[in-house]
Protein backbone atom coordinates (compact mmCIF):
# COMPACT_ATOMS: atom_id res chain seq x y z
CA UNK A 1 -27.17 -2.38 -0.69
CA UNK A 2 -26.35 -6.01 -1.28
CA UNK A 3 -21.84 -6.56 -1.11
CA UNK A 4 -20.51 -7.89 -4.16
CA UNK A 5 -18.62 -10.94 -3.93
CA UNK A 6 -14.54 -10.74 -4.76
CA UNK A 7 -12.50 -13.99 -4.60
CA UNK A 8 -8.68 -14.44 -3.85
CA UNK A 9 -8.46 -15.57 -7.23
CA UNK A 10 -9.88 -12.17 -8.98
CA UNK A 11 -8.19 -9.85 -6.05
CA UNK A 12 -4.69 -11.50 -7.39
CA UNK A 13 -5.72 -11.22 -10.50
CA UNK A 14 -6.21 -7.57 -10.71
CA UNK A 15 -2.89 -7.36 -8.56
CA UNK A 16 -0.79 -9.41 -11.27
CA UNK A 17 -2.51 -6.51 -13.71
CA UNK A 18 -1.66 -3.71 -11.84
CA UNK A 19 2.29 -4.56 -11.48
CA UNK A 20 1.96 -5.73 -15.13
CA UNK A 21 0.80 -1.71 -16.11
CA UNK A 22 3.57 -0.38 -13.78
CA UNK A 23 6.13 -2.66 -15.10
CA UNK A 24 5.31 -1.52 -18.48
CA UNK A 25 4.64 2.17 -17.33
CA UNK A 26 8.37 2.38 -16.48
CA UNK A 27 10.05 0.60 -19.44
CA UNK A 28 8.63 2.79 -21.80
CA UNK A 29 9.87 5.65 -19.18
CA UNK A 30 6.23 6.95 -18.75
CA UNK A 31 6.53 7.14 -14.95
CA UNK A 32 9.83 7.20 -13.12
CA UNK A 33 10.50 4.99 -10.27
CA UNK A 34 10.27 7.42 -7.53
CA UNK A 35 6.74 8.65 -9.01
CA UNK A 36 5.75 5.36 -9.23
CA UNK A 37 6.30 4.57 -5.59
CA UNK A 38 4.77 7.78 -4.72
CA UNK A 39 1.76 7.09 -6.75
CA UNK A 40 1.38 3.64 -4.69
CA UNK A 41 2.42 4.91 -1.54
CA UNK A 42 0.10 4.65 1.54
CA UNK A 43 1.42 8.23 2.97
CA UNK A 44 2.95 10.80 0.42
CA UNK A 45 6.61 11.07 0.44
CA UNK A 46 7.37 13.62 2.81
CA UNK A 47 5.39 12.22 5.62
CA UNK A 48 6.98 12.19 9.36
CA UNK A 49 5.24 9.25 10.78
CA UNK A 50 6.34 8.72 14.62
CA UNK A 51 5.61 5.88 17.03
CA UNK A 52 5.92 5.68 20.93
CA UNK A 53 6.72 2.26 21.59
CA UNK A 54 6.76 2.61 25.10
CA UNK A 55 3.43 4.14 25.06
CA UNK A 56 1.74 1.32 23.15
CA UNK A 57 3.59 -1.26 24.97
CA UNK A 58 1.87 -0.04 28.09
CA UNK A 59 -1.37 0.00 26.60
CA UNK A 60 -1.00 -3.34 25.04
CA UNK A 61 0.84 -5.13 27.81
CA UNK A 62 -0.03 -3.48 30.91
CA UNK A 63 -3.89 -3.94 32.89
CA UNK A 64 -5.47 -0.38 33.32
């Protein structure tokens, strides 16, 4: 299957469009803002996401 070709320019595009349907989405009070950012969200809301720095320090800083 041959990849389809997306510039910058059309990527931004599309972008500008999306925050233009959100920004519209909530001034008509369609979406609230908290549903909105859940809606965009990477991870839903009630996500626990934890990190051991010292951990990836080691294994980024440290020869094995």
């Amino acid at each position: 299957m041959e990849s389809e070709f997306v510039s910058f320019e059309e990527l931004d595009r599309e972008h500008r469009e999306e925050r233009a349907r959100d920004a519209e989405r909530l001034r008509t009070g369609e979406i609230t803002p908290e549903a909105l950012q859940e809606e965009n969200s990477i991870f839903p809301k009630d996500t626990v996401i934890t990190w051991d720095a010292v951990a990836w320090a080691r294994k980024a800083y440290l020869p094995e």
